[in-house]
Each structure stands twice: as C-alpha cells, then as structure tokens.
PDB file of N, CA and C in Angstrom:
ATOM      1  N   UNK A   1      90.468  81.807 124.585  1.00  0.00           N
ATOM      2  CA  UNK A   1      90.299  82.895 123.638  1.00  0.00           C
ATOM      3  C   UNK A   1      91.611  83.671 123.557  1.00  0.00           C
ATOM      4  N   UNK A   2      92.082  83.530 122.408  1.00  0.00           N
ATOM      5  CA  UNK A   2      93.298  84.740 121.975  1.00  0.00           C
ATOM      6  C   UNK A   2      93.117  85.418 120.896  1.00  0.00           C
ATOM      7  N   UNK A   3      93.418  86.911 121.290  1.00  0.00           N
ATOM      8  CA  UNK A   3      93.801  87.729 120.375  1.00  0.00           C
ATOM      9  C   UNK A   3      94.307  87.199 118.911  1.00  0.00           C
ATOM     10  N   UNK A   4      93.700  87.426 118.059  1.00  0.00           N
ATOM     11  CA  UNK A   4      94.758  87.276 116.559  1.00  0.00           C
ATOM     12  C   UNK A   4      94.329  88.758 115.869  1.00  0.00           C
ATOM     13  N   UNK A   5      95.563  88.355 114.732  1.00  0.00           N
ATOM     14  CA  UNK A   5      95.291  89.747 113.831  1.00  0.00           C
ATOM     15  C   UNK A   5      94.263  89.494 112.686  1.00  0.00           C
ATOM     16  N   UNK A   6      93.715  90.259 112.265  1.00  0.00           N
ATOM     17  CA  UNK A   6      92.476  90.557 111.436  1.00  0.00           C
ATOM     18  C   UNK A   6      93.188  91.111 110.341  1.00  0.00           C
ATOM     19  N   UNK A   7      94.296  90.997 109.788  1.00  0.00           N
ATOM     20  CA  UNK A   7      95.263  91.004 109.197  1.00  0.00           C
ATOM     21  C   UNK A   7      94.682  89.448 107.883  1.00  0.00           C
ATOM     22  N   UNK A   8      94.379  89.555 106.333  1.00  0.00           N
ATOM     23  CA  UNK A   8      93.693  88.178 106.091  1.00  0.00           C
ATOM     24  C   UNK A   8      95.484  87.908 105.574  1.00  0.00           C
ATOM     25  N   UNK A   9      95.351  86.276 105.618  1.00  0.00           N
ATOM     26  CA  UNK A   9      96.095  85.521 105.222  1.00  0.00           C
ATOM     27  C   UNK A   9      97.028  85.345 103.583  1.00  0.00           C
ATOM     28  N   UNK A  10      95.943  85.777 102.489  1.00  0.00           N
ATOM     29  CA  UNK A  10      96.495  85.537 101.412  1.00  0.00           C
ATOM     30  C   UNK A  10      95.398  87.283 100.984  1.00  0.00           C
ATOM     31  N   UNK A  11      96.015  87.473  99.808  1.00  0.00           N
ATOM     32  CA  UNK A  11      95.151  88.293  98.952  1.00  0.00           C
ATOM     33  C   UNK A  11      95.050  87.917  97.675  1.00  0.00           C
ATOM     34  N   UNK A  12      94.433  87.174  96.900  1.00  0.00           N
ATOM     35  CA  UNK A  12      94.316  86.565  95.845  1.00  0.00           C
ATOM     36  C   UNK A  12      94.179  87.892  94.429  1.00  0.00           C
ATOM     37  N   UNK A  13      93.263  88.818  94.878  1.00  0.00           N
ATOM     38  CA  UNK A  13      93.157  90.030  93.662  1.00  0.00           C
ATOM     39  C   UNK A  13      94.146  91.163  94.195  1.00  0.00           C
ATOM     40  N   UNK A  14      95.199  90.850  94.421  1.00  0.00           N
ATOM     41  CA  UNK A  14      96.362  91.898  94.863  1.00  0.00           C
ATOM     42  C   UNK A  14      96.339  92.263  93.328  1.00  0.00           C
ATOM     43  N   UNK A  15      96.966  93.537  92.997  1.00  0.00           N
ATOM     44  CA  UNK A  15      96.964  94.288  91.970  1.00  0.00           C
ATOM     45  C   UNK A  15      99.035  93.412  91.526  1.00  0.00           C
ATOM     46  N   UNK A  16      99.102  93.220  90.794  1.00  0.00           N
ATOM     47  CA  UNK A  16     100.141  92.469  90.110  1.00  0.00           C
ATOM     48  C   UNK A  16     101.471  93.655  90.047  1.00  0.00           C
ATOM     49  N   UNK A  17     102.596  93.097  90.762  1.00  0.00           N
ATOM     50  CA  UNK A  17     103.803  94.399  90.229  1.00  0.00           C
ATOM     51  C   UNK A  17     104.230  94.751  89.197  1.00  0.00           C
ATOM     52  N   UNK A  18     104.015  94.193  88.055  1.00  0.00           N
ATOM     53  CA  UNK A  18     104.219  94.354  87.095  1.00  0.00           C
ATOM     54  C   UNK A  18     103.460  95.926  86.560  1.00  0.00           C
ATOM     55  N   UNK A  19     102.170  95.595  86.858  1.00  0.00           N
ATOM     56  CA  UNK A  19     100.812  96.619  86.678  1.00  0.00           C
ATOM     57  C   UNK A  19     101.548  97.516  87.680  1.00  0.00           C
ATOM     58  N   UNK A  20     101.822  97.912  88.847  1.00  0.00           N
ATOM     59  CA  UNK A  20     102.127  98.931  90.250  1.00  0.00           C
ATOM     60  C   UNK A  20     103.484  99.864  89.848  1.00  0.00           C
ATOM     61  N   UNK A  21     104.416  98.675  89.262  1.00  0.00           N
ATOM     62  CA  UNK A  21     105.536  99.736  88.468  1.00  0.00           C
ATOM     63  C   UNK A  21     105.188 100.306  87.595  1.00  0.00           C
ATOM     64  N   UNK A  22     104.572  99.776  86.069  1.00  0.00           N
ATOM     65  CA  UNK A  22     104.115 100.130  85.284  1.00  0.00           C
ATOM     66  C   UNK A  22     103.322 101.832  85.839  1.00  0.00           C
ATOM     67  N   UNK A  23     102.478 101.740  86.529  1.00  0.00           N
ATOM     68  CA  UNK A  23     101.898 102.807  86.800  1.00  0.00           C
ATOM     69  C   UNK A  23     102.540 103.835  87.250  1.00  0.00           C
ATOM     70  N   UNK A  24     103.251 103.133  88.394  1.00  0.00           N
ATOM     71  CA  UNK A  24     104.467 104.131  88.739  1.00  0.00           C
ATOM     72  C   UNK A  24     105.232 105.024  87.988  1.00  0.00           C
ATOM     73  N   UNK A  25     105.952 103.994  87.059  1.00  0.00           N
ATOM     74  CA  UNK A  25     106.970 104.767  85.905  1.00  0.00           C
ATOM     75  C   UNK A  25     105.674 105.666  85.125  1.00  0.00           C
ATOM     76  N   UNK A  26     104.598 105.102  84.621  1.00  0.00           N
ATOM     77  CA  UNK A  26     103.982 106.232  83.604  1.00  0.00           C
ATOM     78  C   UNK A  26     103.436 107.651  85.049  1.00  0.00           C
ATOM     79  N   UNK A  27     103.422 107.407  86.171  1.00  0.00           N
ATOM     80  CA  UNK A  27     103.095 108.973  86.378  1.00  0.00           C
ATOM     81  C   UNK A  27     104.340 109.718  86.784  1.00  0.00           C
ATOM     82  N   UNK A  28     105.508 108.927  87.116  1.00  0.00           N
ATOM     83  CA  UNK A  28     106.157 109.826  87.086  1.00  0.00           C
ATOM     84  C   UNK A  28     106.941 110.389  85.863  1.00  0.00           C
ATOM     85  N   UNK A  29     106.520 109.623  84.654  1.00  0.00           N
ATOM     86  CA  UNK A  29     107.385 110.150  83.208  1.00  0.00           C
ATOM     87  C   UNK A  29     106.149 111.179  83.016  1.00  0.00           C
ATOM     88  N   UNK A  30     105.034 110.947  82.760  1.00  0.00           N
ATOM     89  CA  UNK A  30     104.201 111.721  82.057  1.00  0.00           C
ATOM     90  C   UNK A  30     103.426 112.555  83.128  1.00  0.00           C
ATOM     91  N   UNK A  31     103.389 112.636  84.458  1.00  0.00           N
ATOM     92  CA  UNK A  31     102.777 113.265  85.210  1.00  0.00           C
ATOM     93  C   UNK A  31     100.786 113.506  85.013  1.00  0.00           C
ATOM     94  N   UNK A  32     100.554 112.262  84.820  1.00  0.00           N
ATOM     95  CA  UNK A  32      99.118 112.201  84.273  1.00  0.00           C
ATOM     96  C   UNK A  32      98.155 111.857  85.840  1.00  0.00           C
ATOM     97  N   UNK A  33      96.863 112.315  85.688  1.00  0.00           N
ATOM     98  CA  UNK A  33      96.015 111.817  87.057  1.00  0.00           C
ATOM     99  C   UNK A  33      95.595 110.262  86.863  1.00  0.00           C
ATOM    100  N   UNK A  34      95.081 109.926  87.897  1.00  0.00           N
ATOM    101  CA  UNK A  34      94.201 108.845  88.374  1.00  0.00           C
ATOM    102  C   UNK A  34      93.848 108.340  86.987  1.00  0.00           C
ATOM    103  N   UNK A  35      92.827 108.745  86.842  1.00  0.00           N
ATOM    104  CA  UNK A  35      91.900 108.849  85.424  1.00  0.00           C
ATOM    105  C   UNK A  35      92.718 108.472  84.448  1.00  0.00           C
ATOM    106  N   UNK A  36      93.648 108.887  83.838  1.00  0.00           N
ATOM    107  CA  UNK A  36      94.235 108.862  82.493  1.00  0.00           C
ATOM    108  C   UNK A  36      95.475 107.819  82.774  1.00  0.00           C
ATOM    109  N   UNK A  37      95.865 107.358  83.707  1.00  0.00           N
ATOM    110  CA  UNK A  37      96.510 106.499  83.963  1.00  0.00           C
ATOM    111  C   UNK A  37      95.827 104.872  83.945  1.00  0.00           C
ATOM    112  N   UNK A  38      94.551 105.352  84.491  1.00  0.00           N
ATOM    113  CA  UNK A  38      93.699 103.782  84.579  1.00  0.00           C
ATOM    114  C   UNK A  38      93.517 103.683  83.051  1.00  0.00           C
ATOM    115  N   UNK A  39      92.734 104.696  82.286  1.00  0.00           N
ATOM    116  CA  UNK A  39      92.491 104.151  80.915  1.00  0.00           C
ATOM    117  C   UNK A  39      93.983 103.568  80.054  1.00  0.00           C
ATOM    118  N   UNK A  40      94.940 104.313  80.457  1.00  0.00           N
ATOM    119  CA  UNK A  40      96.242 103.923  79.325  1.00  0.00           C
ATOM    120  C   UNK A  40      96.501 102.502  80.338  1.00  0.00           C
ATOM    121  N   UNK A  41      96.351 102.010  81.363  1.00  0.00           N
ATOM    122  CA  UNK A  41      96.608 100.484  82.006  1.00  0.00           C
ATOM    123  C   UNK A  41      95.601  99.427  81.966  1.00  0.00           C
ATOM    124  N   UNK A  42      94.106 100.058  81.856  1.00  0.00           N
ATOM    125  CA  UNK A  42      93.442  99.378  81.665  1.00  0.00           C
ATOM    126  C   UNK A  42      92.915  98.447  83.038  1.00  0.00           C
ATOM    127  N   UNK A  43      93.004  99.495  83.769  1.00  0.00           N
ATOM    128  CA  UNK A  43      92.438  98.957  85.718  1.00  0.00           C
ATOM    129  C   UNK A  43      91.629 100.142  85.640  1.00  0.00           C
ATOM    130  N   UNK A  44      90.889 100.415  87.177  1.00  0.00           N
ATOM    131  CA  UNK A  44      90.366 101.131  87.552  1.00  0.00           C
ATOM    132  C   UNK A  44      91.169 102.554  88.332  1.00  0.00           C
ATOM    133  N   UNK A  45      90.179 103.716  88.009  1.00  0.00           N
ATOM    134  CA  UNK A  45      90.791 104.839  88.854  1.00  0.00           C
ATOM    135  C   UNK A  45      91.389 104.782  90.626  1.00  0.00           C
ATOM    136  N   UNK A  46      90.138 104.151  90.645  1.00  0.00           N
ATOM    137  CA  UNK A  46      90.706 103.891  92.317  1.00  0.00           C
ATOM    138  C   UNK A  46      91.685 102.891  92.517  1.00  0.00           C
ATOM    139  N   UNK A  47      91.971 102.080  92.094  1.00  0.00           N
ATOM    140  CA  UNK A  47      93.382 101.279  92.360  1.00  0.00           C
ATOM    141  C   UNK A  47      94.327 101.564  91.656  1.00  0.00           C
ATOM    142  N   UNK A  48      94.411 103.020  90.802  1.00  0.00           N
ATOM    143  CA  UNK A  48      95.883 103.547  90.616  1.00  0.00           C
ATOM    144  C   UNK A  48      95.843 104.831  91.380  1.00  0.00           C
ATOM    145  N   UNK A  49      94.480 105.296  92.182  1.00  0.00           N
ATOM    146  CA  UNK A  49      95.246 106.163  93.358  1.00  0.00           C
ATOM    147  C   UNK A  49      95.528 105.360  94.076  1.00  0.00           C
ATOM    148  N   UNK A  50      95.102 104.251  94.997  1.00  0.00           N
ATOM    149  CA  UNK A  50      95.513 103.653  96.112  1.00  0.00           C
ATOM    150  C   UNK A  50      97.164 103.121  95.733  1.00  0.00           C
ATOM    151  N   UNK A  51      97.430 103.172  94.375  1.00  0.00           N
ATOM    152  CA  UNK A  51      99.067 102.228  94.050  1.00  0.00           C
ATOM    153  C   UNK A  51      99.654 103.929  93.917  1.00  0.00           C
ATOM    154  N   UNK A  52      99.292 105.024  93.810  1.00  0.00           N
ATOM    155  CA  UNK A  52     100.036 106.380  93.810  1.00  0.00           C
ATOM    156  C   UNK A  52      99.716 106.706  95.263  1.00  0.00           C
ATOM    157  N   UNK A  53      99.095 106.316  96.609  1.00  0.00           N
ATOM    158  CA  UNK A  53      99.123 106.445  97.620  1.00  0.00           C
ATOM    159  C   UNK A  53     100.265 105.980  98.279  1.00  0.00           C
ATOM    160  N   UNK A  54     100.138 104.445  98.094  1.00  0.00           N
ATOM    161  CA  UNK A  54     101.392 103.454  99.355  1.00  0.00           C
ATOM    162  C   UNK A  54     102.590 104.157  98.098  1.00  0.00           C
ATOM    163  N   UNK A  55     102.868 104.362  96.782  1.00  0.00           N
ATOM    164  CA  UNK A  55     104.063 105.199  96.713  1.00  0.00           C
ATOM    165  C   UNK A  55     104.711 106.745  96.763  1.00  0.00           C
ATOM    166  N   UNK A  56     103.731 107.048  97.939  1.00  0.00           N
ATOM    167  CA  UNK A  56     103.362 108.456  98.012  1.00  0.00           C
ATOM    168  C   UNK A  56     103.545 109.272  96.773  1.00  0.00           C
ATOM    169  N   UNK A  57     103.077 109.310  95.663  1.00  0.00           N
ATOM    170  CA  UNK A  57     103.086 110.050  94.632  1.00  0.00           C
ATOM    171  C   UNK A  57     101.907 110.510  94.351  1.00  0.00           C
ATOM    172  N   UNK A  58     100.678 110.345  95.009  1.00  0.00           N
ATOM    173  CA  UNK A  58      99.634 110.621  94.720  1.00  0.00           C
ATOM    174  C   UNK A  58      98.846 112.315  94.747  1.00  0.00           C
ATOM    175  N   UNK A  59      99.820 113.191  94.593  1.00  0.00           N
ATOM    176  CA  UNK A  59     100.132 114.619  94.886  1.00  0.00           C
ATOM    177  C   UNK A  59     101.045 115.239  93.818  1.00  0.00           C
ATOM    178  N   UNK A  60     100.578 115.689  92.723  1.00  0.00           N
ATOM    179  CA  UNK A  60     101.588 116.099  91.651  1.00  0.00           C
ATOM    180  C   UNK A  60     102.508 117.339  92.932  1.00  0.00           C
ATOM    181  N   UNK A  61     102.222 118.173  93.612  1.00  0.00           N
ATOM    182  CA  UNK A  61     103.103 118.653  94.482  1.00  0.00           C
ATOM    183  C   UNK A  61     104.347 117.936  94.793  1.00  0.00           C
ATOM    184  N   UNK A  62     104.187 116.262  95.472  1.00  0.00           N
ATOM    185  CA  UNK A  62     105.055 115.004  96.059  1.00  0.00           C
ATOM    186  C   UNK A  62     105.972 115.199  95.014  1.00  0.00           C
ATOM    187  N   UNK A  63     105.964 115.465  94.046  1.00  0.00           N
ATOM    188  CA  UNK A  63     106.918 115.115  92.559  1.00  0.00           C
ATOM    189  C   UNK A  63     107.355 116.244  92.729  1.00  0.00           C
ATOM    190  N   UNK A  64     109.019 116.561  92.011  1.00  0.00           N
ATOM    191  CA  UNK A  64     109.918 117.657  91.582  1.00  0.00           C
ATOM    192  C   UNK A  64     109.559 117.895  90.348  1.00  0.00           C
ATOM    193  N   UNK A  65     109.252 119.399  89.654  1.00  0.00           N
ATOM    194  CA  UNK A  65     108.767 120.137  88.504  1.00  0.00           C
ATOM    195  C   UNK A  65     109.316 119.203  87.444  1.00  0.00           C
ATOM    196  N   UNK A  66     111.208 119.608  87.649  1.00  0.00           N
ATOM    197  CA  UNK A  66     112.174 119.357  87.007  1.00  0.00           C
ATOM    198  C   UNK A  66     112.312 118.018  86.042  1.00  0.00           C
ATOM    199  N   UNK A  67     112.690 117.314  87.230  1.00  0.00           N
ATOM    200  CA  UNK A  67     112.785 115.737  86.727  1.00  0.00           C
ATOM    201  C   UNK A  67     112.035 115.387  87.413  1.00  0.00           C
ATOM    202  N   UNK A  68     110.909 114.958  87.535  1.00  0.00           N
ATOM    203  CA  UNK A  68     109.748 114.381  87.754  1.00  0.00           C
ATOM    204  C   UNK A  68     109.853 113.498  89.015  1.00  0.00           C
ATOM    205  N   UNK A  69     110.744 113.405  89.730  1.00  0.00           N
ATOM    206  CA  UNK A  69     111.166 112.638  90.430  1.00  0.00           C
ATOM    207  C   UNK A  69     110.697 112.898  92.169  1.00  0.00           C
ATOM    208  N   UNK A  70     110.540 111.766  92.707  1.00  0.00           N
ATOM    209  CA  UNK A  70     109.599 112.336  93.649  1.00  0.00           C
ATOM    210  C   UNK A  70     110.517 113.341  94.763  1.00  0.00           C
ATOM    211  N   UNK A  71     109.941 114.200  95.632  1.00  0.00           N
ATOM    212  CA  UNK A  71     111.186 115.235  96.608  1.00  0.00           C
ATOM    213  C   UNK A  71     111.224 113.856  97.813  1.00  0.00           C
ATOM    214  N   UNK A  72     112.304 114.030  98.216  1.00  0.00           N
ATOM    215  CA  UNK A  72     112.830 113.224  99.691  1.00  0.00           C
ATOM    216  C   UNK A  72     112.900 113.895 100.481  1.00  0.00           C
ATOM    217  N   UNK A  73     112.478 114.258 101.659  1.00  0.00           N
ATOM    218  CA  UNK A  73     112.813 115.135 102.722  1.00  0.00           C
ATOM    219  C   UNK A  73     113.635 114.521 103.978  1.00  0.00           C
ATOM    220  N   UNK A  74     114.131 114.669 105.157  1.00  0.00           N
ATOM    221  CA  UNK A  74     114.927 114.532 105.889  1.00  0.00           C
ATOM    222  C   UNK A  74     113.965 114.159 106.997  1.00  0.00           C
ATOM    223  N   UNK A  75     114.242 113.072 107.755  1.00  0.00           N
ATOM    224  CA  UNK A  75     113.420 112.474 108.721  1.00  0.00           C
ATOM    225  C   UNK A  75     114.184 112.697 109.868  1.00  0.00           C
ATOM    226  N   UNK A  76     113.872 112.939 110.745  1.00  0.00           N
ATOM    227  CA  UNK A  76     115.159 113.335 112.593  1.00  0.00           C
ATOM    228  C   UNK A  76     114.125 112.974 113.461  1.00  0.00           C
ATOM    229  N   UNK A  77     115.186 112.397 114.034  1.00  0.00           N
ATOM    230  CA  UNK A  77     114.370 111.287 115.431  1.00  0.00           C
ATOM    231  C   UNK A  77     113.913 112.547 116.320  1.00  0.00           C
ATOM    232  N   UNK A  78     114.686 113.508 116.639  1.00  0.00           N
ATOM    233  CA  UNK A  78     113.756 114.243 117.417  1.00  0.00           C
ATOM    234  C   UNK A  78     114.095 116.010 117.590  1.00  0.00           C
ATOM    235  N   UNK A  79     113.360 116.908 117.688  1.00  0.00           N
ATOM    236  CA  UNK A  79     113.381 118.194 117.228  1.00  0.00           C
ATOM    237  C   UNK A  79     114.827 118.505 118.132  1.00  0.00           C
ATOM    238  N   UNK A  80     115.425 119.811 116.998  1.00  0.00           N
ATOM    239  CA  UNK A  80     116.721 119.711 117.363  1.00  0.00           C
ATOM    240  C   UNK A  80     118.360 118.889 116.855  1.00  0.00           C
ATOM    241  N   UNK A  81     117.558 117.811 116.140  1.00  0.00           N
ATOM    242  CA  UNK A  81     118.572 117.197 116.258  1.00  0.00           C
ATOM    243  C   UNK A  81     119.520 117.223 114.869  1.00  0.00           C
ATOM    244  N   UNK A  82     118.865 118.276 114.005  1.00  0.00           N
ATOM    245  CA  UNK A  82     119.336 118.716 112.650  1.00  0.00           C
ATOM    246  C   UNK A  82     120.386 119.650 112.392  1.00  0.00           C
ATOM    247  N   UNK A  83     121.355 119.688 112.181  1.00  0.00           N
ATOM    248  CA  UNK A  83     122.617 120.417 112.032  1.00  0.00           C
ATOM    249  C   UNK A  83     122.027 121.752 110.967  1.00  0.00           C
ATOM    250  N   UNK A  84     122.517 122.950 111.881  1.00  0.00           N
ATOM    251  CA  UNK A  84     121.927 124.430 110.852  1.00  0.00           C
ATOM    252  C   UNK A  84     123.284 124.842 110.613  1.00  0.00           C
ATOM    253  N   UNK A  85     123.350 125.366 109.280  1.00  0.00           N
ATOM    254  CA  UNK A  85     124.214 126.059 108.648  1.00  0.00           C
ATOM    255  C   UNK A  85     123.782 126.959 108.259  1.00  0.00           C
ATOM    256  N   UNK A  86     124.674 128.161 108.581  1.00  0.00           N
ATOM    257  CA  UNK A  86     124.408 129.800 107.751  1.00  0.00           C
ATOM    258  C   UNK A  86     125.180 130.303 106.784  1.00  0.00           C
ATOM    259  N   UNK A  87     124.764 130.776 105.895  1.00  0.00           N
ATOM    260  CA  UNK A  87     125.751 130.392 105.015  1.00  0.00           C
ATOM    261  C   UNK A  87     125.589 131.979 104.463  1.00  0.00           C
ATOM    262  N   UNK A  88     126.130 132.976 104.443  1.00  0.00           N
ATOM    263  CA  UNK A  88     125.910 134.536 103.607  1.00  0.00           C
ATOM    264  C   UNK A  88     127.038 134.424 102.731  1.00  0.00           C
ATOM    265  N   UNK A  89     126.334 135.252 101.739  1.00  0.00           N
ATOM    266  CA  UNK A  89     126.902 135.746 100.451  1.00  0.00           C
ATOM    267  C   UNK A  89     127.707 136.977 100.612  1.00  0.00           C
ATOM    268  N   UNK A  90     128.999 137.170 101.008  1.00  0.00           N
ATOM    269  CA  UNK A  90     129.904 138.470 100.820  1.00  0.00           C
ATOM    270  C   UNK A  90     130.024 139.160  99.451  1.00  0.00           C
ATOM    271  N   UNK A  91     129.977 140.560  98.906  1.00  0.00           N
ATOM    272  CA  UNK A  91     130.465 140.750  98.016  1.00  0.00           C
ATOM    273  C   UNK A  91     131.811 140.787  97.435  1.00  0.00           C
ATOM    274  N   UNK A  92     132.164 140.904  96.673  1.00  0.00           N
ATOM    275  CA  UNK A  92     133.663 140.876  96.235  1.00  0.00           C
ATOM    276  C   UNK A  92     134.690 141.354  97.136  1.00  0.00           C
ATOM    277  N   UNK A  93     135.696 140.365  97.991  1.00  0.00           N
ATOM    278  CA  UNK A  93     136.293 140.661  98.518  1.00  0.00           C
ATOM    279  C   UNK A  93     138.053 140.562  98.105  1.00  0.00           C
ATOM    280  N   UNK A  94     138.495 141.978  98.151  1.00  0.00           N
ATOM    281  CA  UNK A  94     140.043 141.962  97.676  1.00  0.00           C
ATOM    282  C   UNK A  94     141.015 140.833  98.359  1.00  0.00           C
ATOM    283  N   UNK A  95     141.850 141.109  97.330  1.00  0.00           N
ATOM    284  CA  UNK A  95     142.723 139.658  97.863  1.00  0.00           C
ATOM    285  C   UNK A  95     143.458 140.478  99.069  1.00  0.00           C
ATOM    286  N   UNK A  96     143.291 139.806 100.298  1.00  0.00           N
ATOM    287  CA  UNK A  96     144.352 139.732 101.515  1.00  0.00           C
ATOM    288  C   UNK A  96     142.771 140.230 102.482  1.00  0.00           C
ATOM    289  N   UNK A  97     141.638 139.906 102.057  1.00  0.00           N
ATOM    290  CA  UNK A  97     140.827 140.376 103.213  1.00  0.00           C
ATOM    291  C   UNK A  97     140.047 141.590 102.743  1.00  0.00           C
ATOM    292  N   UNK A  98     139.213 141.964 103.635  1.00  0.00           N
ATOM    293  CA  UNK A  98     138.637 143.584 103.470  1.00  0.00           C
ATOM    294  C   UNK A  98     138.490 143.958 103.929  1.00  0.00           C
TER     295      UNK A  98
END
C-alpha cells in the first residue's frame, strides 16, 4: 500500500483559455460581476467566479479605481525585512539653507 495523490489525472471539462482570458480581459475593462460576465460569455456564474478567484480579481476592491488594473502588493520573506523611508515635506527653503 502507497500513498498517491487524489490529485485526478486529466480534466476533460476544464474551462478553455481562450474563455478564462476572455473573462479576464472583460472584468477588468468593464468591471462587471459574476452574473453579467457569464451572460455576455455564455458559461455559468459560478465558473467565472471560480476563473476571477485563481486570478485573484474576484473583489472589485483587488482592482485599481483608475486603470482597472489589478493592485500588486509587496511580498517579504519575513517581518522586518522591508526597507522604511521617511520622507517630510519642508516648506520653501532659501537658497544656501534655512
């Protein structure tokens, strides 16, 4: 008796990349939910949250207002290990110092 993974072998109804980008690009151009994304693709609601899950977009928050684009944050192996900068705003200072 050995251990194996329960991991299956093939997935035959994998959702197609073609369909996963597609979805992708329309929520992040148009910022639309679940719902209104499945009807304009023509799948179901739940397998365009689960394809806005694994691309963590599934959080209009996850996305930038601006350009729609998702935020990246900074990953550090371990607390501490992030360089701080302080940075203040002086007011107008004469030339040679103040």
């Amino acid at each position: 008796m050995e251990d194996r993974s329960s991991r299956p072998k093939s997935s035959p109804n994998k959702t197609p990349k073609p369909v996963t980008k597609r979805c992708i690009s329309l929520r992040i151009r148009l910022r639309e939910g679940p719902v209104q994304l499945a009807s304009r693709l023509g799948i179901a609601p739940s397998t365009v949250h689960r394809i806005l899950t694994v691309a963590r977009l599934n959080r209009l928050s996850y996305v930038d207002r601006a350009t729609g684009e998702p935020i990246r944050r900074y990953a550090h192996d371990y607390p501490g290990s992030m360089v701080h900068v302080d940075v203040k705003k002086l007011g107008n200072i004469p030339d040679g110092g103040g």
